[in-house]
PDB file of N, CA and C in Angstrom:
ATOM      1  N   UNK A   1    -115.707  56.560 -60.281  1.00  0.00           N
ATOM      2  CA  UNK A   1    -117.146  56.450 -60.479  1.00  0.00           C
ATOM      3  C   UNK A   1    -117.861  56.344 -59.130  1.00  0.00           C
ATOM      4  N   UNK A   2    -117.359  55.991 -58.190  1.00  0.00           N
ATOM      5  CA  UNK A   2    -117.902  55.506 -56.738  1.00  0.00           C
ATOM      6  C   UNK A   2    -118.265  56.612 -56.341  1.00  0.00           C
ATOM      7  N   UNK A   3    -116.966  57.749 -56.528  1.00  0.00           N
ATOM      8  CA  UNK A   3    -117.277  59.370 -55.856  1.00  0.00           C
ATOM      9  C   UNK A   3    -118.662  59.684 -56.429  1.00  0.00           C
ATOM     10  N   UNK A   4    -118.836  59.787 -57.876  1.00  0.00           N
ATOM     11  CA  UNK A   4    -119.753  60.038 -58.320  1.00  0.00           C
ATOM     12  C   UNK A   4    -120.735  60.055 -57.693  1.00  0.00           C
ATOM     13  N   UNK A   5    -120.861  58.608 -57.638  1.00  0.00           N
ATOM     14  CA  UNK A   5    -122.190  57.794 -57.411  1.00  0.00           C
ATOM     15  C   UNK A   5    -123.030  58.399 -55.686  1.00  0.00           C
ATOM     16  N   UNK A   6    -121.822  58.574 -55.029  1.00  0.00           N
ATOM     17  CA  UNK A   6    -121.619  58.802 -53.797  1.00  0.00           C
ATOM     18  C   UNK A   6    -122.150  60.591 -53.281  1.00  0.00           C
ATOM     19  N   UNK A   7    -121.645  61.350 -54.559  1.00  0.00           N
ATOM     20  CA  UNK A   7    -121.833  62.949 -54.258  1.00  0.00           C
ATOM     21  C   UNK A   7    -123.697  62.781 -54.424  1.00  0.00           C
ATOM     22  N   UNK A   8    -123.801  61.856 -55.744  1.00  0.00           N
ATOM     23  CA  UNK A   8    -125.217  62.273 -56.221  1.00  0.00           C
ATOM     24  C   UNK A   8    -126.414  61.454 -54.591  1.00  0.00           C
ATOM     25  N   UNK A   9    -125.753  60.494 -53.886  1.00  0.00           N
ATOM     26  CA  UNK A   9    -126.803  60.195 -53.285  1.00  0.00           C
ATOM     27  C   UNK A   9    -126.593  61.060 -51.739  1.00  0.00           C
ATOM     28  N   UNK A  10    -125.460  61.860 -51.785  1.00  0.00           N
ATOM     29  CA  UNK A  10    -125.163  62.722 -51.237  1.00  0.00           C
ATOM     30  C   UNK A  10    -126.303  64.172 -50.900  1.00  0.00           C
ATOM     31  N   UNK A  11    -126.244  64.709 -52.382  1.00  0.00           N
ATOM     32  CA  UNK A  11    -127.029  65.545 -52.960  1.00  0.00           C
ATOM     33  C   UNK A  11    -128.877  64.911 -52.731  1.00  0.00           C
ATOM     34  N   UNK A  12    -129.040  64.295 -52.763  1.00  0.00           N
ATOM     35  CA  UNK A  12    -130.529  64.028 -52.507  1.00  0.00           C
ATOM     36  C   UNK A  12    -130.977  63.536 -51.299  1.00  0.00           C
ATOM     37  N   UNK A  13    -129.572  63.027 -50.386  1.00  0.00           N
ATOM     38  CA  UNK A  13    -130.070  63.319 -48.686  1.00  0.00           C
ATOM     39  C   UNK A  13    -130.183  64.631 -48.214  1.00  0.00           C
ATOM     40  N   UNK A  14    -129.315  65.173 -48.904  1.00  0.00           N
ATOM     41  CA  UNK A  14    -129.636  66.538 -48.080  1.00  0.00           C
ATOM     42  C   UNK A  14    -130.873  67.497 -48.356  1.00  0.00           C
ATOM     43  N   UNK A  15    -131.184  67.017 -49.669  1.00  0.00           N
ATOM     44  CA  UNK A  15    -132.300  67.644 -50.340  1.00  0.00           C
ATOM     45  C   UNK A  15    -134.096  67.083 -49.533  1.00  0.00           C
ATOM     46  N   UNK A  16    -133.523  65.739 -48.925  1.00  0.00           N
ATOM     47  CA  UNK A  16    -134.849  65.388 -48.501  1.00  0.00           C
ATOM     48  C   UNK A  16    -134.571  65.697 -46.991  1.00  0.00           C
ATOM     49  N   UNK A  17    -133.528  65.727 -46.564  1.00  0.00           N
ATOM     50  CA  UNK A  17    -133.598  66.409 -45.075  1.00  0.00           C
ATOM     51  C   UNK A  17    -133.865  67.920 -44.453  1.00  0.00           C
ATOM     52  N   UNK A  18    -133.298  68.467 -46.260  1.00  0.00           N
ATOM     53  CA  UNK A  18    -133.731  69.852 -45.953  1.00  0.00           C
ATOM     54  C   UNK A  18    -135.465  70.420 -46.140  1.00  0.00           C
ATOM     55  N   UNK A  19    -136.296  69.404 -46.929  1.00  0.00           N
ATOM     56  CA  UNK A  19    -137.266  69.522 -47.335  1.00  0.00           C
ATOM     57  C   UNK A  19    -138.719  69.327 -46.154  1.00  0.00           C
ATOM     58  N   UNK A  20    -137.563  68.026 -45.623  1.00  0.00           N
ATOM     59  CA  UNK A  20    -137.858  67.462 -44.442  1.00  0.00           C
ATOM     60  C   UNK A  20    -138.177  68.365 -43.385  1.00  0.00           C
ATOM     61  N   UNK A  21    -137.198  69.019 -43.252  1.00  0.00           N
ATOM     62  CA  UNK A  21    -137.034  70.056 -41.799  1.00  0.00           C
ATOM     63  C   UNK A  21    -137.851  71.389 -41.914  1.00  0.00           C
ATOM     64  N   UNK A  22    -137.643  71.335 -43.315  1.00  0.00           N
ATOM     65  CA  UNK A  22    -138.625  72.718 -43.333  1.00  0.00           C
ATOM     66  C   UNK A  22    -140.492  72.544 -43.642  1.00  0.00           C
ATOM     67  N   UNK A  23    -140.613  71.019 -43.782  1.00  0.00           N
ATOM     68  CA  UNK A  23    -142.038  70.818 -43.604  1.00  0.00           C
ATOM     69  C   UNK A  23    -142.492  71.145 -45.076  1.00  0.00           C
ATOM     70  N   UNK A  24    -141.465  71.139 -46.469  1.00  0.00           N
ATOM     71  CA  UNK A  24    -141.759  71.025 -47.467  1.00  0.00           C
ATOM     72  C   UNK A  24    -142.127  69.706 -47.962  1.00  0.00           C
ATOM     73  N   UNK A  25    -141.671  68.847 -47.412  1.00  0.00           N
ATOM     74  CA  UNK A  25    -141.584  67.330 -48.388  1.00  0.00           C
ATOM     75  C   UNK A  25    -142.936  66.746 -48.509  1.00  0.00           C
ATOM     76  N   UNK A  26    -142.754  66.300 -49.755  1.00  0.00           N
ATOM     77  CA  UNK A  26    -144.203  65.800 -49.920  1.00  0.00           C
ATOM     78  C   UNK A  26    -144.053  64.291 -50.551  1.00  0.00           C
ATOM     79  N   UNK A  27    -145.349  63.931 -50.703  1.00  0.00           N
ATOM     80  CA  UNK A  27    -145.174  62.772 -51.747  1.00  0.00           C
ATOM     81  C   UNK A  27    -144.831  62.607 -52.854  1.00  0.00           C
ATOM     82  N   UNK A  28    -144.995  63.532 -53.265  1.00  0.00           N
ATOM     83  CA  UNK A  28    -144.922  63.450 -54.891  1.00  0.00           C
ATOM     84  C   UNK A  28    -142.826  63.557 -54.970  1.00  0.00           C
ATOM     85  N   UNK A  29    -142.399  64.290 -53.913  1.00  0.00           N
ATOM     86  CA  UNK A  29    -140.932  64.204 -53.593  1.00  0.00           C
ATOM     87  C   UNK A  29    -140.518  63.099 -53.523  1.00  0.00           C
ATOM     88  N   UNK A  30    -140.914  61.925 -52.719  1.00  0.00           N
ATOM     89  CA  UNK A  30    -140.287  60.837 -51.958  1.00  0.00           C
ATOM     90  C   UNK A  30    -140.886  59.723 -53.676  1.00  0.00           C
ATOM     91  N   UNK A  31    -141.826  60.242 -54.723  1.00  0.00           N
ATOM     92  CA  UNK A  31    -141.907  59.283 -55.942  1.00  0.00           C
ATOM     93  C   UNK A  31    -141.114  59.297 -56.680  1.00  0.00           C
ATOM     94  N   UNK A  32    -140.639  61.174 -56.594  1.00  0.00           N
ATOM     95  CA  UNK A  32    -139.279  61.154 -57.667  1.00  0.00           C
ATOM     96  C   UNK A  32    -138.171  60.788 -57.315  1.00  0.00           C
ATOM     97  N   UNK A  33    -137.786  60.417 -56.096  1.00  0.00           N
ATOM     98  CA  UNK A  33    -136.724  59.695 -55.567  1.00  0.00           C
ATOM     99  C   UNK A  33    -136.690  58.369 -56.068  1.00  0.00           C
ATOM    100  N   UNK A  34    -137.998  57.595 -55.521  1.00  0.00           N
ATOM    101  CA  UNK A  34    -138.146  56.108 -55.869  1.00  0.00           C
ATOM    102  C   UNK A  34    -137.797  55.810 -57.080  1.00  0.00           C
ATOM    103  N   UNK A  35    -138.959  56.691 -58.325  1.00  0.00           N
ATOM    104  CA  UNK A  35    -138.072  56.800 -59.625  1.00  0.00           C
ATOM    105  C   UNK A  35    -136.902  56.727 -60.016  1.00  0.00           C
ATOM    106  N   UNK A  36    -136.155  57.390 -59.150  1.00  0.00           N
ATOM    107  CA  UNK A  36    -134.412  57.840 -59.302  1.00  0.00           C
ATOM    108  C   UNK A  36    -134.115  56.510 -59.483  1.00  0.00           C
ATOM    109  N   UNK A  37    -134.357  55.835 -58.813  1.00  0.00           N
ATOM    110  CA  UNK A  37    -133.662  54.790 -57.820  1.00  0.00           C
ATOM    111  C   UNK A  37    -134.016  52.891 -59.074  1.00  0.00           C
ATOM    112  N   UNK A  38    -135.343  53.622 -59.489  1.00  0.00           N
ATOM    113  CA  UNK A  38    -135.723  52.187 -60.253  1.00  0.00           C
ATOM    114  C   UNK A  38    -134.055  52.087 -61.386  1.00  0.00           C
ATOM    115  N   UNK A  39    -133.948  50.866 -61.731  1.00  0.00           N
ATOM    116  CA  UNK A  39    -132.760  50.496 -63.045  1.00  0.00           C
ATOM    117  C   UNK A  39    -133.387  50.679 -64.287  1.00  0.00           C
ATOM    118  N   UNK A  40    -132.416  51.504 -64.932  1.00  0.00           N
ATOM    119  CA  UNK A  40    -132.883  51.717 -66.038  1.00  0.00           C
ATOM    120  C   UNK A  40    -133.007  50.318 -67.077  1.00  0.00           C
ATOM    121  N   UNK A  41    -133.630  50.166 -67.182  1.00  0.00           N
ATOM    122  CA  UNK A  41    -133.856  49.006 -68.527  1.00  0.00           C
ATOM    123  C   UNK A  41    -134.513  49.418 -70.271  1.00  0.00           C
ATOM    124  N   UNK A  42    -132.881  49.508 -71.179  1.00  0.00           N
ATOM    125  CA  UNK A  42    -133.404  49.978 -72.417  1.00  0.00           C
ATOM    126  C   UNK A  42    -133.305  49.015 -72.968  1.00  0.00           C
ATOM    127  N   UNK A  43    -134.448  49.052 -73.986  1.00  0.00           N
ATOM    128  CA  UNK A  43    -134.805  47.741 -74.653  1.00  0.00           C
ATOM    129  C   UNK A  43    -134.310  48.202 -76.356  1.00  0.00           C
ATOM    130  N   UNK A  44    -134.687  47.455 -77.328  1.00  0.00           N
ATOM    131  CA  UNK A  44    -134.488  47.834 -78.709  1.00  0.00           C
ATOM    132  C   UNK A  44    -135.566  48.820 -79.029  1.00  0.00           C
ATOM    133  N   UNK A  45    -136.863  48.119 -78.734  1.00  0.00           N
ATOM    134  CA  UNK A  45    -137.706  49.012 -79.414  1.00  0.00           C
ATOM    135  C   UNK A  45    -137.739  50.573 -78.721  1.00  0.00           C
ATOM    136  N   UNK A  46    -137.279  50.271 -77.286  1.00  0.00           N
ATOM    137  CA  UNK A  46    -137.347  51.988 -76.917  1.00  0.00           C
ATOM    138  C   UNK A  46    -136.250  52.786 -77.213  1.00  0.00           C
ATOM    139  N   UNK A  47    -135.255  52.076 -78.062  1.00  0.00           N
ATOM    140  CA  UNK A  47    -133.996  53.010 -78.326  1.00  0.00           C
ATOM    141  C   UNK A  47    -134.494  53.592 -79.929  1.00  0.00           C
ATOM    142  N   UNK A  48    -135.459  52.774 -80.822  1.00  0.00           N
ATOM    143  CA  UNK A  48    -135.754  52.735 -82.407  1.00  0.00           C
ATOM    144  C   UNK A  48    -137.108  53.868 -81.821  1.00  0.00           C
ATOM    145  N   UNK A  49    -138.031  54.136 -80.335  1.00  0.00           N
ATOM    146  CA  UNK A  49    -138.537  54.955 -80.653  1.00  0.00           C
ATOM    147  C   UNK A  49    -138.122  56.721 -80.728  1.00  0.00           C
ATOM    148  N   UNK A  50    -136.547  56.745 -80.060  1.00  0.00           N
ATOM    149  CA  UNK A  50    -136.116  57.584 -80.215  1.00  0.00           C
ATOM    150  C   UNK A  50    -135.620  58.368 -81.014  1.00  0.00           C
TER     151      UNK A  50
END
């Protein structure tokens, strides 16, 4: 699971360095990261709204 964990934060350095370098990155990039990053917390009622 570590590899896992490890390829995926792998995969999104390179994605913000490449975004980075080419003068793509924006904000709205560096929110969906933060997002990434929040813990998921499922509750009852949000599993019954599914």
């Amino acid at each position: 699971m570590r590899d896992l964990n490890k390829a995926r934060v792998d995969v999104v350095m390179q994605s913000l360095k490449l975004k980075a370098t080419t003068g793509a990155l924006t904000g709205d990039d560096l929110m969906a990261i933060e997002n990434l990053m929040q813990p998921v917390q499922l509750t009852l009622s949000k599993l019954k709204a599914k």
